[in-house]
C-alpha atoms as a PDB file:
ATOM      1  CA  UNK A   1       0.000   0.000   0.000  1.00  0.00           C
ATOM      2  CA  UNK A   2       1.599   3.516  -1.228  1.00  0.00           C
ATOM      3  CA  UNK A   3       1.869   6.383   1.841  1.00  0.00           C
ATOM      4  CA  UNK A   4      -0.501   8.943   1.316  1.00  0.00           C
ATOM      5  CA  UNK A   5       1.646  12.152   1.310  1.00  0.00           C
ATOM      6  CA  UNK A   6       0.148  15.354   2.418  1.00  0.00           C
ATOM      7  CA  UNK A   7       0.558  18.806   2.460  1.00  0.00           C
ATOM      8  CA  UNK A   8       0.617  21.202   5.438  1.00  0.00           C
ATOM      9  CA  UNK A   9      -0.796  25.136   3.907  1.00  0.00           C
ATOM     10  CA  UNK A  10      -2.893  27.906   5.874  1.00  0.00           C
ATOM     11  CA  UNK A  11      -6.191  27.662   5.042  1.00  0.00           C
ATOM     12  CA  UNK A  12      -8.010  29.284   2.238  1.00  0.00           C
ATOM     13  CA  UNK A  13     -12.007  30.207   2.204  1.00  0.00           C
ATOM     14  CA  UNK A  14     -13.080  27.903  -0.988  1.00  0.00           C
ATOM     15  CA  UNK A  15     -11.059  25.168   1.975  1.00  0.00           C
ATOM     16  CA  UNK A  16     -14.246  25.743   4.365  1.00  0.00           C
ATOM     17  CA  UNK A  17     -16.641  22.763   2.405  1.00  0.00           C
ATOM     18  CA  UNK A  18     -14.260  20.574   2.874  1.00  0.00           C
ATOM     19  CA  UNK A  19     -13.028  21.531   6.561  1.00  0.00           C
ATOM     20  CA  UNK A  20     -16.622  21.285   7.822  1.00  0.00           C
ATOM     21  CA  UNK A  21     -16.875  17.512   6.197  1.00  0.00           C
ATOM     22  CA  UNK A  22     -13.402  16.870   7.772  1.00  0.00           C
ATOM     23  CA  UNK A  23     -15.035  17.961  11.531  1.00  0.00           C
ATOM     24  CA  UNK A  24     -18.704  16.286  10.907  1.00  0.00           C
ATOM     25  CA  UNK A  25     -16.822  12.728   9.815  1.00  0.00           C
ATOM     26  CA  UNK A  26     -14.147  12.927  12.769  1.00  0.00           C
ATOM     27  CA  UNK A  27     -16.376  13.335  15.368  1.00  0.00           C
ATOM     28  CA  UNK A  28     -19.185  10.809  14.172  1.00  0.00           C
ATOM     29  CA  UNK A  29     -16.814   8.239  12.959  1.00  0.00           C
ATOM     30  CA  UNK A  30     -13.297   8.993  14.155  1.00  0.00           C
ATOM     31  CA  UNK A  31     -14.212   9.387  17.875  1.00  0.00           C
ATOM     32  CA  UNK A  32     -16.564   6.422  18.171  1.00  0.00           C
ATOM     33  CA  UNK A  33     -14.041   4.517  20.125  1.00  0.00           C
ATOM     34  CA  UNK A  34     -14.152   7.131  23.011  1.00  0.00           C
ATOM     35  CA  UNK A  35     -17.843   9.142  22.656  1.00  0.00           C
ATOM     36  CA  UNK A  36     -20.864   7.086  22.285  1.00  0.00           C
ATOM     37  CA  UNK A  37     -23.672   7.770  19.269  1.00  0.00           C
ATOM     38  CA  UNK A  38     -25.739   9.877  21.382  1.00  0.00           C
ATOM     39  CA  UNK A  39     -22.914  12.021  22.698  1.00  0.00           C
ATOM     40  CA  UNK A  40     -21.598  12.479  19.178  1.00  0.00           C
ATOM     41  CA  UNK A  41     -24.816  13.386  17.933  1.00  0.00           C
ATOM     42  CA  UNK A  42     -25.120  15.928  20.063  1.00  0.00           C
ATOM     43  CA  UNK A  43     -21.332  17.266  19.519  1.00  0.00           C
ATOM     44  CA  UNK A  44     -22.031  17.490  15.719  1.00  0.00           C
ATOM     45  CA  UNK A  45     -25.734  16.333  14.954  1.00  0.00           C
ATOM     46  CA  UNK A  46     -25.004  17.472  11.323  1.00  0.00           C
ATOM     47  CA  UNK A  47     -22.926  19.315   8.934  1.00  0.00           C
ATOM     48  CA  UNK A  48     -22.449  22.678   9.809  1.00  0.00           C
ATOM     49  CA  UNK A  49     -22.980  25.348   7.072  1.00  0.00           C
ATOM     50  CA  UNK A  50     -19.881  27.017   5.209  1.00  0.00           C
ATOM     51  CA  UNK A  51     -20.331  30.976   7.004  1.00  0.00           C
ATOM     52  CA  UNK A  52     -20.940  28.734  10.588  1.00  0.00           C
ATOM     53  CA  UNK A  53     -17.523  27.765   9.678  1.00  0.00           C
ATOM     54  CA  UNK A  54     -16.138  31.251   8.146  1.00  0.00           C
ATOM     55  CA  UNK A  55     -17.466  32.721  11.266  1.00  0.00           C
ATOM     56  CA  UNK A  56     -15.842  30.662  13.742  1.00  0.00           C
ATOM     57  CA  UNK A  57     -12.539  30.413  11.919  1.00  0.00           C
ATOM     58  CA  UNK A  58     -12.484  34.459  11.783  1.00  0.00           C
ATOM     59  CA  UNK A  59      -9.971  36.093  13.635  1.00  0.00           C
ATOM     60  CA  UNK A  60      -7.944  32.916  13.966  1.00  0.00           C
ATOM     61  CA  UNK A  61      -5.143  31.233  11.810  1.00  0.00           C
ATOM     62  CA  UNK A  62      -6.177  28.052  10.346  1.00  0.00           C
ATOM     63  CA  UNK A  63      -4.075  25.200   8.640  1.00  0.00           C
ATOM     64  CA  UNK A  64      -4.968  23.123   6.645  1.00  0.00           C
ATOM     65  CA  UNK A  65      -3.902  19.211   5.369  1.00  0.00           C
ATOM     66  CA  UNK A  66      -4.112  18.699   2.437  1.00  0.00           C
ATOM     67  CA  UNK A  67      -3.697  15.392   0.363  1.00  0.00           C
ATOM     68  CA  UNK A  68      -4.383  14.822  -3.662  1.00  0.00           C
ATOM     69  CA  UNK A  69      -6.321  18.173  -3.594  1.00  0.00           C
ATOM     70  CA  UNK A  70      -8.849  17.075  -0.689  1.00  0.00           C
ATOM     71  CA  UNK A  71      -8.399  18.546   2.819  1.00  0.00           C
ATOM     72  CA  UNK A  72      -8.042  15.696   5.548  1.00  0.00           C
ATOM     73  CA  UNK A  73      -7.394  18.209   8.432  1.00  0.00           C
ATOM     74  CA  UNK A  74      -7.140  21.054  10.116  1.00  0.00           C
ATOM     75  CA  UNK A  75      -5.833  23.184  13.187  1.00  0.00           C
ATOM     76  CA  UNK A  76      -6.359  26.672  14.207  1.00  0.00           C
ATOM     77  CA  UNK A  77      -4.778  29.247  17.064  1.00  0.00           C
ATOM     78  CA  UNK A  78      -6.536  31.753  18.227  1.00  0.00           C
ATOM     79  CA  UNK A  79      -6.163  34.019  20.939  1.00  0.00           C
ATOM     80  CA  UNK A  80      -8.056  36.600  23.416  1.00  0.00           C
ATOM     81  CA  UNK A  81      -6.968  39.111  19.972  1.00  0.00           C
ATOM     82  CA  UNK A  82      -6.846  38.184  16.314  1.00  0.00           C
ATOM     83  CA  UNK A  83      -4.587  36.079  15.113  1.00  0.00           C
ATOM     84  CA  UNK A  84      -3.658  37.699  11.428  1.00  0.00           C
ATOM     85  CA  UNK A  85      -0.053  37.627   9.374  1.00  0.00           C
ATOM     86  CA  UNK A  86       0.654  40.944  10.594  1.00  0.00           C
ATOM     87  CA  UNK A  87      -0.584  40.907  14.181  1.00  0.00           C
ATOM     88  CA  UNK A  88       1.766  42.551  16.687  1.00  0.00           C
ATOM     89  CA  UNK A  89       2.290  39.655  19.068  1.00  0.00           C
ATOM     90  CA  UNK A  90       4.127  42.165  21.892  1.00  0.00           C
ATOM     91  CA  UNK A  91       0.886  41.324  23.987  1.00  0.00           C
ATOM     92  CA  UNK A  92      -0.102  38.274  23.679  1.00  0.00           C
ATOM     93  CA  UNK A  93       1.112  35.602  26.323  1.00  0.00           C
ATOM     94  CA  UNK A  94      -0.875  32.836  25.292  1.00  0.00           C
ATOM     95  CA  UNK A  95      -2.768  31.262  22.295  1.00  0.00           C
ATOM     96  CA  UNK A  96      -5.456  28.155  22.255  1.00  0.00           C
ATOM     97  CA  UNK A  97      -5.145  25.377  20.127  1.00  0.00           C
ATOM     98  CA  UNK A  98      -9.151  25.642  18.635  1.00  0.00           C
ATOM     99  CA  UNK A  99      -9.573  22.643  16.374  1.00  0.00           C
ATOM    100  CA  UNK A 100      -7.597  20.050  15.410  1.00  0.00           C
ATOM    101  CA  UNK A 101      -9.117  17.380  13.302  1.00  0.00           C
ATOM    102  CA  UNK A 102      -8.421  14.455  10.762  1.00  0.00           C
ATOM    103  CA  UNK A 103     -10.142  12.924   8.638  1.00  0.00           C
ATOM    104  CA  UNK A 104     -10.944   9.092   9.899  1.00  0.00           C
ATOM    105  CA  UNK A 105      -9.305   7.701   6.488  1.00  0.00           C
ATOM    106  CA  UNK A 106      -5.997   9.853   7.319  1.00  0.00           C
ATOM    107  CA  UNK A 107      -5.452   8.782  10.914  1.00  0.00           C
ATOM    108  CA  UNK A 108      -2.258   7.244  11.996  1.00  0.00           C
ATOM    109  CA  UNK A 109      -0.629   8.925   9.217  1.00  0.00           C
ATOM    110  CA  UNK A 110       1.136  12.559  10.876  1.00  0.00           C
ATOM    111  CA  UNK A 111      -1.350  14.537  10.001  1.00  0.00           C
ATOM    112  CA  UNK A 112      -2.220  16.028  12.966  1.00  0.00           C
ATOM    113  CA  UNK A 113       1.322  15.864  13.770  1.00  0.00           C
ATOM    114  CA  UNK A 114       2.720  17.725  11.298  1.00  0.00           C
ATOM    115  CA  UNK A 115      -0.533  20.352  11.819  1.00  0.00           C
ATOM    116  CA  UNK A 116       0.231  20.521  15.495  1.00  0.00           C
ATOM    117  CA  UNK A 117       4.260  21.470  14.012  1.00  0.00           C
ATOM    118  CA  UNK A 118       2.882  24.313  12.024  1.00  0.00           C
ATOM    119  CA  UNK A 119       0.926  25.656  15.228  1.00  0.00           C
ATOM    120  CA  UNK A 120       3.853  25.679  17.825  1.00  0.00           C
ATOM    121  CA  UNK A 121       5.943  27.057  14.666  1.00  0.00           C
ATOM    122  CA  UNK A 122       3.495  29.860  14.496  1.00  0.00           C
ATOM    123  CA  UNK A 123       3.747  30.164  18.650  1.00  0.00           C
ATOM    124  CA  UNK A 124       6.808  30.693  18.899  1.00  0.00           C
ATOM    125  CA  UNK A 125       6.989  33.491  15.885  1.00  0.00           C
ATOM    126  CA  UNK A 126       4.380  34.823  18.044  1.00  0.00           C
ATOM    127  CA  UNK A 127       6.536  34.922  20.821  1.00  0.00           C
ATOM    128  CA  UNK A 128       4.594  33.281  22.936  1.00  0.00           C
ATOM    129  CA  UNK A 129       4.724  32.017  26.388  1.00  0.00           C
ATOM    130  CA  UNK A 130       1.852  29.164  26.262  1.00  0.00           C
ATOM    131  CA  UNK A 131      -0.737  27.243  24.292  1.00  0.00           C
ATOM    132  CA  UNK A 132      -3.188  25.995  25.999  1.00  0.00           C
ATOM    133  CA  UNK A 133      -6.262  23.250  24.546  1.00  0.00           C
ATOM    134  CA  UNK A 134      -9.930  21.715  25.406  1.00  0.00           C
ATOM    135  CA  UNK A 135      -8.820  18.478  24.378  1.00  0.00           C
ATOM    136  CA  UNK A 136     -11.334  15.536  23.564  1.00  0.00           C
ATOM    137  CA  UNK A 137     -10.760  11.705  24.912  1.00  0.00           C
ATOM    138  CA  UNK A 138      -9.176  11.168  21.886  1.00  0.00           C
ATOM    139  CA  UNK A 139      -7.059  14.104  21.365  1.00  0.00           C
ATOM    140  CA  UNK A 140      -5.998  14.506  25.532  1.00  0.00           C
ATOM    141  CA  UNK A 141      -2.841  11.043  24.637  1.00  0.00           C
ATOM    142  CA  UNK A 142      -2.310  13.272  21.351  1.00  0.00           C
ATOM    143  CA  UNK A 143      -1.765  16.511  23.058  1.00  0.00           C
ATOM    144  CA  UNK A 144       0.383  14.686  26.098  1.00  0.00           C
ATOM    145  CA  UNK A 145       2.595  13.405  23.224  1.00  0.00           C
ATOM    146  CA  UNK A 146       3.821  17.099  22.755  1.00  0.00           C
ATOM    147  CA  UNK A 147       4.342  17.612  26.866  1.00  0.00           C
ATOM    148  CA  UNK A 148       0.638  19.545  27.181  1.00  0.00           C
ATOM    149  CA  UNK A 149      -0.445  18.963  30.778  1.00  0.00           C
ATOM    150  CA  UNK A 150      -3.588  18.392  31.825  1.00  0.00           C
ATOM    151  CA  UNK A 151      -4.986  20.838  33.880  1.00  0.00           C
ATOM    152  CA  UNK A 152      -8.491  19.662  34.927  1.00  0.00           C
ATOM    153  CA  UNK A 153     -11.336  17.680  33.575  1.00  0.00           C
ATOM    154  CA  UNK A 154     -14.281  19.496  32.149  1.00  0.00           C
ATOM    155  CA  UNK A 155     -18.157  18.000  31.712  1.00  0.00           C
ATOM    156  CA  UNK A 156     -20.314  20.239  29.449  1.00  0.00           C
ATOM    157  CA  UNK A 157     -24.004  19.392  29.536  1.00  0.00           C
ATOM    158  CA  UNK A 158     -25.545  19.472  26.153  1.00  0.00           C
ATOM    159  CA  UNK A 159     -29.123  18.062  25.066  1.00  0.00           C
ATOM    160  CA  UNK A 160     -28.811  15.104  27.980  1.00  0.00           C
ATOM    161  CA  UNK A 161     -25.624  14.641  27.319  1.00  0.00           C
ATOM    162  CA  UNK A 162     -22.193  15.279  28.962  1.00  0.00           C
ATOM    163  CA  UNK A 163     -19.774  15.512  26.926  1.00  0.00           C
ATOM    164  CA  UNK A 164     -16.145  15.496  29.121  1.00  0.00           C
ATOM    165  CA  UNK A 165     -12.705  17.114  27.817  1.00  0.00           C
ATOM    166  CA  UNK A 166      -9.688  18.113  29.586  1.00  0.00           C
ATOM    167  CA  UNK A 167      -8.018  21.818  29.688  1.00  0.00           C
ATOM    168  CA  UNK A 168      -4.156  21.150  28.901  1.00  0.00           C
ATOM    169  CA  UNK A 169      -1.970  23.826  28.640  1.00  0.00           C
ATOM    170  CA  UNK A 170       1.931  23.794  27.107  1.00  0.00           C
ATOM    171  CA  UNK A 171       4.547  26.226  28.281  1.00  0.00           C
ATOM    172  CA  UNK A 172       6.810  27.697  25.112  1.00  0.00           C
ATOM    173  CA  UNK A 173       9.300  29.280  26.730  1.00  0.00           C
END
């Protein structure tokens, strides 16, 4: 079986389509080893629309994977500011690791990886003293991997359901 080879790029707009597939399919298929049906229904009960996704993406800086021309995941920073190519990062201590997803097919591969790379690249550009994450089940082992601690365990009550992630944080410096 040939490696699938992947790009890392920031994210474009005509990217969003494909970005809000990416999230819809991770949760519902890539985290049913560690969220049951009714908690992931709840966490992404459908596709979200292209400006939900333009909209929640503003003022941050997204990455994207990409992988014969089809994204198969993303990351994005943002802070308590924008997050733009020509932000003045003098006050800004910290940064939050918003989304990072993968595609279930692309798993196991570096993807996230290599996303996570161009994130703490980014960071430290920034200057930055800190990321910090709400990481899932699945992601908390991920995040660990790159020496994020955890810093408590959350529950967030949503239609019946309570859905649990953990508040890591990563100094830079």
């Amino acid at each position: 079986m040939e490696k699938k080879r992947f790009i890392v790029r920031p994210f474009t707009r005509s990217d969003v389509g494909q970005l809000a597939q990416v999230f819809h399919l991770s949760i519902n298929q890539g985290a049913s080893s560690h969220y049951s049906e009714a908690e992931r229904a709840v966490w992404s009960p459908n596709l979200r629309s292209n400006d939900y996704w333009l909209t929640r993406l503003s003022g941050t800086k997204t990455w994207v994977a990409e992988c014969d021309l089809c994204i198969v995941g993303f990351i994005n920073l943002k802070a308590d500011g924008s997050i733009t190519d020509d932000l003045r990062a003098a006050d800004l201590k910290t940064a939050e690791v918003d989304c990072l997803f993968t595609h279930p097919d692309y798993t196991g591969i570096g993807v996230a990886s290599e996303l996570y790379r161009a994130v703490e690249e980014h960071a430290k550009l920034l200057r930055l003293n800190s990321l910090t994450v709400e990481a899932s089940y699945l992601a908390k082992p991920f995040f660990e991997q790159f020496a994020f601690q955890v810093k408590c365990k959350n529950s967030h009550p949503r239609d019946g359901q309570q859905l649990v992630n953990f508040s890591m944080f990563k100094e830079l410096i």
